[in-house]
N, C-alpha and C. Protein backbone atom coordinates (compact mmCIF):
# COMPACT_ATOMS: atom_id res chain seq x y z
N UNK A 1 -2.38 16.35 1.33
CA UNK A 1 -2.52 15.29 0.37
C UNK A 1 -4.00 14.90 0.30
N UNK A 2 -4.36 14.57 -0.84
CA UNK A 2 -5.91 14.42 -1.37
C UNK A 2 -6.11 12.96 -2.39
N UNK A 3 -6.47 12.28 -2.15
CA UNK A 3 -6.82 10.89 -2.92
C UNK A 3 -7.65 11.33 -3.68
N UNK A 4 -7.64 10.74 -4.72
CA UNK A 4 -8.70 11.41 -5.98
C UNK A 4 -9.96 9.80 -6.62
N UNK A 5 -10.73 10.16 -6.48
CA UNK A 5 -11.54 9.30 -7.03
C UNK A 5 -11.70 7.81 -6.33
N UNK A 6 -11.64 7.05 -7.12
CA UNK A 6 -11.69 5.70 -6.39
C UNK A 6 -10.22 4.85 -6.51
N UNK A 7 -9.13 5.57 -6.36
CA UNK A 7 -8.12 5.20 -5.95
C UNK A 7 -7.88 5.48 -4.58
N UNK A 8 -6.93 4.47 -4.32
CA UNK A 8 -6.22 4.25 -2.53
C UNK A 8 -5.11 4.06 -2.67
N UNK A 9 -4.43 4.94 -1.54
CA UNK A 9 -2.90 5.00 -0.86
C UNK A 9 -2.84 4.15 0.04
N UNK A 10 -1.21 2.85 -0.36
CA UNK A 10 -1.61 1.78 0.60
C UNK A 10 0.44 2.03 0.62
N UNK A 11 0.81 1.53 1.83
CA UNK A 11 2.36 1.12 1.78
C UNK A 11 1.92 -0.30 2.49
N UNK A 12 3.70 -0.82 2.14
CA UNK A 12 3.93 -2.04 2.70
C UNK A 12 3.20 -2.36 4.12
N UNK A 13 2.77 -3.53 4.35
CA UNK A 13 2.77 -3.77 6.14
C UNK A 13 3.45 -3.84 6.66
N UNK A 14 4.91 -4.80 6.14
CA UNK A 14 6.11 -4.55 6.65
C UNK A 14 7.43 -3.87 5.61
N UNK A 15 7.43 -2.54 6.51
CA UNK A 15 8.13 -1.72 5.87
C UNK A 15 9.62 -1.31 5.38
N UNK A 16 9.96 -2.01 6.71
CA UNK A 16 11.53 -2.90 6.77
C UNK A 16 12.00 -3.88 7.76
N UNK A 17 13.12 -4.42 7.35
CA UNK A 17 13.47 -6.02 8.33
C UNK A 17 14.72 -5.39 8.68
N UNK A 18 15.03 -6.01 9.56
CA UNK A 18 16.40 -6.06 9.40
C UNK A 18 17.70 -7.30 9.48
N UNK A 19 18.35 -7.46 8.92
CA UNK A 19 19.21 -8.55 9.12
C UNK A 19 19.58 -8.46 10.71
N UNK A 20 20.23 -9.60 10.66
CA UNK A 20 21.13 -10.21 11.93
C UNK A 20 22.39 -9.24 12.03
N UNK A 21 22.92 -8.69 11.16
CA UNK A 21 23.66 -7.38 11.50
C UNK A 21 23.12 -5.78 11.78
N UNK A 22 22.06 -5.88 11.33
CA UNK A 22 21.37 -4.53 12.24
C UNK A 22 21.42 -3.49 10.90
N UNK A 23 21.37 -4.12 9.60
CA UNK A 23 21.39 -3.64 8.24
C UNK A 23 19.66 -3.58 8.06
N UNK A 24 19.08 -2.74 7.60
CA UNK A 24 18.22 -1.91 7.61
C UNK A 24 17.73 -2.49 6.05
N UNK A 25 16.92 -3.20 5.67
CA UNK A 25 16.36 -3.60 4.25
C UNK A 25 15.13 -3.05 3.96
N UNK A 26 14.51 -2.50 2.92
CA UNK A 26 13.36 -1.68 2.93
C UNK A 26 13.10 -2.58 1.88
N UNK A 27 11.72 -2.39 2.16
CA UNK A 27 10.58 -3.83 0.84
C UNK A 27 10.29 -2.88 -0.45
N UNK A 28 10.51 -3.71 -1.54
CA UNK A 28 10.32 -2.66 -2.89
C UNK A 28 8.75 -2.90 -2.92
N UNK A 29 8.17 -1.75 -3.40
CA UNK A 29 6.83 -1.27 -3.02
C UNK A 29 6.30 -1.67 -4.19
N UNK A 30 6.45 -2.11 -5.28
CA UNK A 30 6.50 -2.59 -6.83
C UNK A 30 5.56 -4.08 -6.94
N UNK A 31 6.08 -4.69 -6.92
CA UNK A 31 6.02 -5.90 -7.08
C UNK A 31 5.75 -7.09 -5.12
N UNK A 32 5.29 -8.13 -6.11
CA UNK A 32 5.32 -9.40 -5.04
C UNK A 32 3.64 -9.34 -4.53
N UNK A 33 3.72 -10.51 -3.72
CA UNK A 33 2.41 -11.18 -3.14
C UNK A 33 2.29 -10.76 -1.33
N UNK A 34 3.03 -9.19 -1.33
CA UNK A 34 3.35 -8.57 0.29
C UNK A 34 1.50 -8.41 0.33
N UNK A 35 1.44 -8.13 1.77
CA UNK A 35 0.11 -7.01 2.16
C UNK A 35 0.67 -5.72 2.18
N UNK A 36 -0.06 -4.68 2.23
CA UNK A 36 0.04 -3.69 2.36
C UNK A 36 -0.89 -2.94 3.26
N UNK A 37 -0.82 -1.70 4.20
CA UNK A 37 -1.96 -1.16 4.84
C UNK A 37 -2.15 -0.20 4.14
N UNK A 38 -3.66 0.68 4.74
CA UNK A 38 -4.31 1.15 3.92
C UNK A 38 -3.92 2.71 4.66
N UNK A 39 -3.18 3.53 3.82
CA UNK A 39 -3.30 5.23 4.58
C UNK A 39 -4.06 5.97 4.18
N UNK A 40 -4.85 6.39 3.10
CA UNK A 40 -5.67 7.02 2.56
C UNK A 40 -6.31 6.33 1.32
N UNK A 41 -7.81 6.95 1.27
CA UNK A 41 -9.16 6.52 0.23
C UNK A 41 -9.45 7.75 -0.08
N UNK A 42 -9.69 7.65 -1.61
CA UNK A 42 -10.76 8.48 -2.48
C UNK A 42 -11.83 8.76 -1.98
N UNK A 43 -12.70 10.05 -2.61
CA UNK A 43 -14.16 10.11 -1.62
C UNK A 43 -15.36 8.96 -2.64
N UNK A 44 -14.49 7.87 -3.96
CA UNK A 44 -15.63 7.22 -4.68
C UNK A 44 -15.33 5.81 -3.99
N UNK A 45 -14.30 5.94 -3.03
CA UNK A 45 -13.94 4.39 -2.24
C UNK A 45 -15.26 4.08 -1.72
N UNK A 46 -15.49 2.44 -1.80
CA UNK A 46 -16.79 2.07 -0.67
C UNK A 46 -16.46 1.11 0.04
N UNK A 47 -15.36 -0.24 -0.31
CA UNK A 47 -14.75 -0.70 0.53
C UNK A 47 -13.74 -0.99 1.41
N UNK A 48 -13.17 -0.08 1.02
CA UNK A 48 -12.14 -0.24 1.65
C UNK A 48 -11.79 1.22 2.94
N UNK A 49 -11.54 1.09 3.92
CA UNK A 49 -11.14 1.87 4.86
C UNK A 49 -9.43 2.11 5.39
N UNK A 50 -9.30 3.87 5.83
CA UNK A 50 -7.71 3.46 6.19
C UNK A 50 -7.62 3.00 7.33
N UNK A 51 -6.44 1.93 7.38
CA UNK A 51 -5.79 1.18 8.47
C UNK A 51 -5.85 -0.11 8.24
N UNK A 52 -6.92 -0.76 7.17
CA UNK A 52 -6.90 -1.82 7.07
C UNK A 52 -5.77 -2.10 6.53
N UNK A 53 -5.76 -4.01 6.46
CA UNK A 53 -4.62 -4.76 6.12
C UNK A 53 -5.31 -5.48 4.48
N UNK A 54 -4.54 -5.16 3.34
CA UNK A 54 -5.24 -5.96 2.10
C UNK A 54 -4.33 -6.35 1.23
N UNK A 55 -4.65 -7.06 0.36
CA UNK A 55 -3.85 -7.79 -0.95
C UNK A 55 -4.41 -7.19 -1.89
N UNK A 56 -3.06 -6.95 -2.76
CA UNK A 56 -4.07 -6.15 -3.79
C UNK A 56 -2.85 -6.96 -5.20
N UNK A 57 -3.37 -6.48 -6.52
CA UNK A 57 -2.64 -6.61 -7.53
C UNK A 57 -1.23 -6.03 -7.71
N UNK A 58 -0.42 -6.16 -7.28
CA UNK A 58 0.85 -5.18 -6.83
C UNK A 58 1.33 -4.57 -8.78
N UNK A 59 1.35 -5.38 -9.62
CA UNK A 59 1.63 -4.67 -11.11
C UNK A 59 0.63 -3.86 -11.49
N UNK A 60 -0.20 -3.72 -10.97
CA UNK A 60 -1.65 -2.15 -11.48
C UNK A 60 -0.98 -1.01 -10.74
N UNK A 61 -0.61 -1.26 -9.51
CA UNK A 61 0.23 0.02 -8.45
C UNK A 61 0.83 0.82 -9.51
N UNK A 62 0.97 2.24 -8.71
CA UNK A 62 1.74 3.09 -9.38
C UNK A 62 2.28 3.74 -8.18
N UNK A 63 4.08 3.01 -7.94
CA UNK A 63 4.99 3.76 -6.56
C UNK A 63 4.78 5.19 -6.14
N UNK A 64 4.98 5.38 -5.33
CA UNK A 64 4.98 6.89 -5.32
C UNK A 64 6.08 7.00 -3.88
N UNK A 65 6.29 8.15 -3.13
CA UNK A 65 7.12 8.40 -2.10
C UNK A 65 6.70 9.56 -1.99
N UNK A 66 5.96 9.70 -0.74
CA UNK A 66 5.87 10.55 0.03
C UNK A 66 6.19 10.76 1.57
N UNK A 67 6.88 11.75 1.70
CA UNK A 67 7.78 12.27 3.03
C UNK A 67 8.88 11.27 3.59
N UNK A 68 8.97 10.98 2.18
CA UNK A 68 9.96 9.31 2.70
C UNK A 68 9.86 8.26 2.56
N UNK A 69 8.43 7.68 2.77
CA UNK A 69 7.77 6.89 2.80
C UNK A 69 7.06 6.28 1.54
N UNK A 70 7.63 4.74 1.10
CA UNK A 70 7.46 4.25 -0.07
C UNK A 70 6.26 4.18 -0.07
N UNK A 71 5.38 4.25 -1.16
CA UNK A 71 3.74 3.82 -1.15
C UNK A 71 3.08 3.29 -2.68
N UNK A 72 2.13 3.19 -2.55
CA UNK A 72 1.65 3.09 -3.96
C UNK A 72 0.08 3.46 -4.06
N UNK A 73 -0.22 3.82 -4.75
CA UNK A 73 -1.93 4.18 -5.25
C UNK A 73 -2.69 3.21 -6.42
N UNK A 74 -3.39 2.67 -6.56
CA UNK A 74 -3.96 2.04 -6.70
C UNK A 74 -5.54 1.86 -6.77
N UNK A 75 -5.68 1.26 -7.76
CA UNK A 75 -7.57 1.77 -8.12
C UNK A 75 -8.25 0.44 -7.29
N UNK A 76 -9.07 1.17 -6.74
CA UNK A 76 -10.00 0.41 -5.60
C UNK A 76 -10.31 -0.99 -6.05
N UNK A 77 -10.50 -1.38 -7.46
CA UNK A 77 -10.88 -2.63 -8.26
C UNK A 77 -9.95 -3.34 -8.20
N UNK A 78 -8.80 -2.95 -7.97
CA UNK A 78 -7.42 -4.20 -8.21
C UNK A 78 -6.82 -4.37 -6.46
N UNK A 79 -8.15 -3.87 -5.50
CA UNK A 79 -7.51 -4.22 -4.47
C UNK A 79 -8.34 -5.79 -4.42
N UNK A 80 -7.46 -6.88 -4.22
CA UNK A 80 -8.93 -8.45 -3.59
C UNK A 80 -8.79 -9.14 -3.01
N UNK A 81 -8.05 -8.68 -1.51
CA UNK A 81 -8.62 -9.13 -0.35
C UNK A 81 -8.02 -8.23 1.43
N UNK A 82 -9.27 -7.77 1.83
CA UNK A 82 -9.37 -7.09 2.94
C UNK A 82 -9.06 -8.25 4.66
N UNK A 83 -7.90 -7.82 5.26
CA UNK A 83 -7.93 -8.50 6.29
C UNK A 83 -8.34 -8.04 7.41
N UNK A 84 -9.71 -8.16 8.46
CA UNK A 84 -10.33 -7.80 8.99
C UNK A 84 -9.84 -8.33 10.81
């Protein structure tokens, strides 16, 4: 897998909960005011690094799923704010 340009691959921070019955809930990767961490950067990224924790515009995202794993990509400009 290859990030292209100045977009970034980010999934949820928290990826699933689970209820008090041991039911397994996975966070829709779409929408809301979640953080997300950072798994991969473009080679035109300059601030942002993977592993960090950030807020980004969650309606610019575009979902994706890879190896299972919900995610979204996202252009480096609609990420605005890095938790350090």
């Amino acid at each position: 897998m290859k990030v292209l340009h100045n977009n970034v691959l980010v999934t949820n921070a928290e990826v699933e909960e689970k209820t008090a019955g041991g039911i397994i809930l996975s966070g829709d990767i779409s929408t809301g005011n979640k953080p997300a961490i950072v798994i991969a950067v473009g080679e035109s990224v300059t601030n942002v690094l993977p592993k960090q924790k950030v807020y980004l515009d969650w309606p610019k995202a575009m979902a994706v799923e890879i190896d299972g794993l919900k995610c979204a990509v996202i252009d480096e400009i609609h990420i605005k704010l890095i938790i350090e």
